[in-house]
C-alpha atoms as a PDB file:
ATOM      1  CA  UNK A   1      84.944 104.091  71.763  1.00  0.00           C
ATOM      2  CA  UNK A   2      84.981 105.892  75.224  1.00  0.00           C
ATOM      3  CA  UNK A   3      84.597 109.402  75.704  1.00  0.00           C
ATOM      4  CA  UNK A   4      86.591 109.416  79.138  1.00  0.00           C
ATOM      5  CA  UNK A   5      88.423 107.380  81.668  1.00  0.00           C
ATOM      6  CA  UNK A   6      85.783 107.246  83.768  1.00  0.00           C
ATOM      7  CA  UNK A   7      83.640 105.118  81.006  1.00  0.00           C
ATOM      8  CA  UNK A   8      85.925 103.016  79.927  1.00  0.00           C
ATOM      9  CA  UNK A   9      86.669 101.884  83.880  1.00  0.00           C
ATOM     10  CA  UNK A  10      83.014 101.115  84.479  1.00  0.00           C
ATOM     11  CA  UNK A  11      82.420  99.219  80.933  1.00  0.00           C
ATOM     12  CA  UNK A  12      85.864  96.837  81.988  1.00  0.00           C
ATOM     13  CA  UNK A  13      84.119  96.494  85.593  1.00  0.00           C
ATOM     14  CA  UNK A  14      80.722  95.589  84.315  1.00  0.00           C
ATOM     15  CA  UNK A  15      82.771  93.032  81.813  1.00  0.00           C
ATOM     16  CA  UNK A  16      84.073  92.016  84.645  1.00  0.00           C
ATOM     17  CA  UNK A  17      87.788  92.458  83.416  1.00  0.00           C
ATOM     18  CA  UNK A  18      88.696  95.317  86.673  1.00  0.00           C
ATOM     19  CA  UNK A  19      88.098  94.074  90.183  1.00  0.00           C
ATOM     20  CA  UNK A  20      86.985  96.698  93.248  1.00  0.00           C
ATOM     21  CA  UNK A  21      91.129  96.302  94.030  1.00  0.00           C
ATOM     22  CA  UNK A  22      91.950  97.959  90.809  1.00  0.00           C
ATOM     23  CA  UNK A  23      89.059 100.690  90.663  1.00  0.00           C
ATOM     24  CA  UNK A  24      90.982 101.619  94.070  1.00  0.00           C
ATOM     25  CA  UNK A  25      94.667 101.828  92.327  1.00  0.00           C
ATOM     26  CA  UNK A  26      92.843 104.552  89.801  1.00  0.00           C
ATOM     27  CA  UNK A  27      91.579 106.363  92.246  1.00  0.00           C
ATOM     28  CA  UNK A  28      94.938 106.235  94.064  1.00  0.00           C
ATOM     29  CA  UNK A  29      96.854 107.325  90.956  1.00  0.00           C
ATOM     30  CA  UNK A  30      93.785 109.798  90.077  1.00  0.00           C
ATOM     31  CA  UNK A  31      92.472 108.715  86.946  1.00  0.00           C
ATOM     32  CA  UNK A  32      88.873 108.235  88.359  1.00  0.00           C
ATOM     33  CA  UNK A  33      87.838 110.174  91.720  1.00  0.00           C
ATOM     34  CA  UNK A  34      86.314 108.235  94.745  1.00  0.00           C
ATOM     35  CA  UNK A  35      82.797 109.073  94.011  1.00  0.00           C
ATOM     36  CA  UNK A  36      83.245 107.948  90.396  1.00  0.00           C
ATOM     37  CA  UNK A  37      84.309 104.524  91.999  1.00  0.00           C
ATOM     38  CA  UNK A  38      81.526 104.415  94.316  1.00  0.00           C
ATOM     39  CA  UNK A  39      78.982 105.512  91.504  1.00  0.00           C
ATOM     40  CA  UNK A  40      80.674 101.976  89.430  1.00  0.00           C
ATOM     41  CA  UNK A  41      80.714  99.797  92.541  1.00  0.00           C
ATOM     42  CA  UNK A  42      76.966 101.152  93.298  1.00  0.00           C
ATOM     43  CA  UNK A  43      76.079 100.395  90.055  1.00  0.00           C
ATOM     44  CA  UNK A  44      76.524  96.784  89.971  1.00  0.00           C
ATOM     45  CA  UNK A  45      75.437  95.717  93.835  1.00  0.00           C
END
């Protein structure tokens, strides 16, 4: 269904099923980068 991490992440965020707290741990255990995080979070404001 998703062609990377990175989509998947953003589709459970926009569900509403990951909070800005766990796009954080991802980034901390690199499976998204910062600016992939800021690109979700941006996307939603």
């Amino acid at each position: 269904m998703f062609n990377n991490e990175y989509e998947r992440i953003k589709y459970y965020y926009d569900c509403g099923w990951a909070t800005s707290g766990q796009l954080q741990l991802y980034v901390k255990f690199k499976v998204i980068t910062a600016a992939e995080m800021q690109q979700i979070l941006g996307a939603t404001v």
